[in-house]
N, C-alpha and C. Protein backbone atom coordinates (compact mmCIF):
# COMPACT_ATOMS: atom_id res chain seq x y z
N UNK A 1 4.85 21.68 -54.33
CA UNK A 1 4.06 22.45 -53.41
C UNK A 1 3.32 21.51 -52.47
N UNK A 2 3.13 22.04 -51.47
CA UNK A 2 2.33 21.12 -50.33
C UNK A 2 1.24 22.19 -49.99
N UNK A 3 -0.16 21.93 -49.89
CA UNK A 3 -0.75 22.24 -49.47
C UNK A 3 -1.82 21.86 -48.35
N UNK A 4 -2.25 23.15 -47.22
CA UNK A 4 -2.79 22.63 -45.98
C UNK A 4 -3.94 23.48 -45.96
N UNK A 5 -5.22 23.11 -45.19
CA UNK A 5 -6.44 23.82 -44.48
C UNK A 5 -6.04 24.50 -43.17
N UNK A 6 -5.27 25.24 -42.45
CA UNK A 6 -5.79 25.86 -41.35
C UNK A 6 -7.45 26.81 -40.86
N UNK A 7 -8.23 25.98 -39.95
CA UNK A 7 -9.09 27.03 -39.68
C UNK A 7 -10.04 27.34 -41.27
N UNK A 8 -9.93 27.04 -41.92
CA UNK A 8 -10.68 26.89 -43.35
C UNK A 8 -9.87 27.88 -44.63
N UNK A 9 -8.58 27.80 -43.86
CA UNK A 9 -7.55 28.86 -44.79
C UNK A 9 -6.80 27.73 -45.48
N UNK A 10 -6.38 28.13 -46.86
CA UNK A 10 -5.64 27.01 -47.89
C UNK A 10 -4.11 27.64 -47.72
N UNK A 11 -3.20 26.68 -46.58
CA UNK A 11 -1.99 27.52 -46.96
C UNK A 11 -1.03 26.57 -47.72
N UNK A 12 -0.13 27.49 -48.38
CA UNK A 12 0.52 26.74 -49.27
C UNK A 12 2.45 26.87 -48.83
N UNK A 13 3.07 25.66 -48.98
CA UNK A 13 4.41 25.82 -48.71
C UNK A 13 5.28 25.31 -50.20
N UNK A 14 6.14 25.96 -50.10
CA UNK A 14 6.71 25.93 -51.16
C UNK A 14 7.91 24.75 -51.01
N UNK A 15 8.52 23.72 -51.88
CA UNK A 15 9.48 23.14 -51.42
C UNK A 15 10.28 23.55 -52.51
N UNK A 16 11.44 24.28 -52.23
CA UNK A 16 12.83 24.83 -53.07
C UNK A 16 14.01 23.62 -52.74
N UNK A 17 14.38 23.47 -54.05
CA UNK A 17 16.01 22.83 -53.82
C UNK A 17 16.75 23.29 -54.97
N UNK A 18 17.93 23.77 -54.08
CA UNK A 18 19.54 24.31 -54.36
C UNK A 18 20.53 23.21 -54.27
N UNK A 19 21.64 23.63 -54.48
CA UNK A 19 23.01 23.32 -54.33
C UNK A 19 23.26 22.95 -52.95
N UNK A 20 22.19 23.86 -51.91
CA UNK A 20 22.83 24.56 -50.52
C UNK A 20 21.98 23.35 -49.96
N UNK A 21 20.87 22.66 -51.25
CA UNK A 21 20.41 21.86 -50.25
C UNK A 21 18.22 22.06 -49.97
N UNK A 22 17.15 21.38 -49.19
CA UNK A 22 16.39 21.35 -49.44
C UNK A 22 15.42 23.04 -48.45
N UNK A 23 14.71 23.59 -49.20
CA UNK A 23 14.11 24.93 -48.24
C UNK A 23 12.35 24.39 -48.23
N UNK A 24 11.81 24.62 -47.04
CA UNK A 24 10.33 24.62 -47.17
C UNK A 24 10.44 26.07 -46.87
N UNK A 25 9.84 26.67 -47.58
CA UNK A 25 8.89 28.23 -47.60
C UNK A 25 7.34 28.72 -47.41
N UNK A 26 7.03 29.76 -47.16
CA UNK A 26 5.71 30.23 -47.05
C UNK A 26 5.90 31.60 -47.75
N UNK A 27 4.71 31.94 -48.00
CA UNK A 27 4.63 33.54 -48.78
C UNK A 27 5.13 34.40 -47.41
N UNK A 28 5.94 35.64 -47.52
CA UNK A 28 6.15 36.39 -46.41
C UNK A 28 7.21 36.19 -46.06
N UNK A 29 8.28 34.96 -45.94
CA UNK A 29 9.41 34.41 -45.86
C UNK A 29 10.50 34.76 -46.33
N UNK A 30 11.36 35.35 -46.02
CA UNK A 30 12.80 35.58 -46.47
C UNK A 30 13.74 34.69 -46.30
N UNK A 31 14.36 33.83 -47.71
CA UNK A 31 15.81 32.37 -47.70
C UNK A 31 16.57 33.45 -47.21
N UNK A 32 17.50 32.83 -46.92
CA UNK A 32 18.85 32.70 -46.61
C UNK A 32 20.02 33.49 -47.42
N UNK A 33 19.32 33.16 -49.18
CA UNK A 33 19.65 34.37 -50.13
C UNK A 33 19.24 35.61 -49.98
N UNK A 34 18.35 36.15 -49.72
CA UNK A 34 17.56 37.67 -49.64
C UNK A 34 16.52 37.86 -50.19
N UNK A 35 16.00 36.43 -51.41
CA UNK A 35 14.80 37.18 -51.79
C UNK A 35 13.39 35.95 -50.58
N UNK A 36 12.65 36.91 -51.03
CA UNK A 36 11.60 37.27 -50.60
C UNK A 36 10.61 36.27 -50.88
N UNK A 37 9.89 35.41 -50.60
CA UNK A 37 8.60 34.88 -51.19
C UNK A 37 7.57 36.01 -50.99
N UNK A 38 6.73 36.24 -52.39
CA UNK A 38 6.00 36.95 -52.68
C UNK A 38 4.77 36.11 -52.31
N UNK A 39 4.10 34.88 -53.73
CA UNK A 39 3.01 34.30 -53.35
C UNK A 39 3.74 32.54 -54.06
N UNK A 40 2.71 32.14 -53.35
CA UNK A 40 2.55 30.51 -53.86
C UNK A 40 1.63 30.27 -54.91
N UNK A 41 1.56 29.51 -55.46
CA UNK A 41 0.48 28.78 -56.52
C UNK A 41 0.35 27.50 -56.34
N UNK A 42 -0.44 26.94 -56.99
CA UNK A 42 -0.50 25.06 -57.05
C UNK A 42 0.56 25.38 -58.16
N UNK A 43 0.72 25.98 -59.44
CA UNK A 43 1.95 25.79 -60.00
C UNK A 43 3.38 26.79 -60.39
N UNK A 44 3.22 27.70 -59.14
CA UNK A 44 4.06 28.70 -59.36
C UNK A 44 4.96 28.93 -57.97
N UNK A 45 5.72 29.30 -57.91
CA UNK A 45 6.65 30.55 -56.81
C UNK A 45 6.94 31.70 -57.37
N UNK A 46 6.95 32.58 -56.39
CA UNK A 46 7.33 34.31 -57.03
C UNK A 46 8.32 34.68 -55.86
N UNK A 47 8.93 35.17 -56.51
CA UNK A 47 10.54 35.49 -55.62
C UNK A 47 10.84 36.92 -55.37
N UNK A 48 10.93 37.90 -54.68
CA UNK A 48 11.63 39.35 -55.13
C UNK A 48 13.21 39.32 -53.98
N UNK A 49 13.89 39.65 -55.31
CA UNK A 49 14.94 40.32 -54.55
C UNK A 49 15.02 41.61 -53.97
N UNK A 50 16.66 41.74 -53.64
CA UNK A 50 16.56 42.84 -52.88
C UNK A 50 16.53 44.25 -53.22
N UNK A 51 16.38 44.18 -54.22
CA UNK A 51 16.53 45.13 -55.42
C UNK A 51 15.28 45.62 -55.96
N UNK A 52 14.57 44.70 -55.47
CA UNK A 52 12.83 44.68 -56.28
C UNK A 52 12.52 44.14 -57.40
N UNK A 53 13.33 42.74 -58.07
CA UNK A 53 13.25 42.61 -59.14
C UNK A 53 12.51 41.21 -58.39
N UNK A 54 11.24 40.73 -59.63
CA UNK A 54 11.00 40.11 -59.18
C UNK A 54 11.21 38.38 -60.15
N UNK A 55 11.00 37.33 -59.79
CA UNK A 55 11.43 35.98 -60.56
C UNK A 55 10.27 34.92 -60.10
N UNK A 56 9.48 34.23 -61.36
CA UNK A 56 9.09 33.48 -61.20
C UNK A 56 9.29 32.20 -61.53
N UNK A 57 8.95 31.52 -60.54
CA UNK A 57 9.71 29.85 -60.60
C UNK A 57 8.48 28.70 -61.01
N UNK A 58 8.46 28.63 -62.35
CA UNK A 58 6.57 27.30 -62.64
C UNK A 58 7.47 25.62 -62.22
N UNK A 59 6.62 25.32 -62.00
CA UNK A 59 6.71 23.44 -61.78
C UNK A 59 6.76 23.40 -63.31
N UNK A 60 7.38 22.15 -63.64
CA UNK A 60 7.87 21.78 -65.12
C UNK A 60 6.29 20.65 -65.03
N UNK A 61 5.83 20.35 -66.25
CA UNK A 61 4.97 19.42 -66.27
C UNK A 61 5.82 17.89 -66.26
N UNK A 62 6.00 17.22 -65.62
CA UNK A 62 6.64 15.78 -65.63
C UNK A 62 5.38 14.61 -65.98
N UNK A 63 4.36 14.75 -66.42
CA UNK A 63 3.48 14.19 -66.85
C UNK A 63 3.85 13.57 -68.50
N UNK A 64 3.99 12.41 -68.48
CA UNK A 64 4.78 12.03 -70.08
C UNK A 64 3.75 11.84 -70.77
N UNK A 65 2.32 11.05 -70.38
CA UNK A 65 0.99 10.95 -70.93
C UNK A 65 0.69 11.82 -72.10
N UNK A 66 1.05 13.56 -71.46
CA UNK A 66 0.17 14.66 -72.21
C UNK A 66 0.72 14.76 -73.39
């Protein structure tokens, strides 16, 4: 996730990678597949298809420390 201040707003972009290759996203955004970005998190994506089903995507912890 990347996150920015606009104007004192926290927006957040999502970075997705596929097969097809690398996507930056925003909530409101429709890929190329059909679904939907719902919302962002510092550790989440939420996806709905076209169907209304919805899928959430967490960041894996890559932290070996914990």
């Amino acid at each position: 996730m990347a996150t920015t201040t606009v104007d004192g707003v926290v927006q957040r972009t999502a970075i997705l990678s596929s097969l097809q290759g690398v996507t930056l996203v925003k909530e409101g955004e429709t890929l190329d597949t059909g679904y939907r970005v719902i919302s962002i998190t510092e550790e989440s994506v939420t996806l709905e298809s076209t169907d209304g089903t919805q899928n959430t995507l967490r960041l894996s912890n890559t932290d070996q420390s914990r």
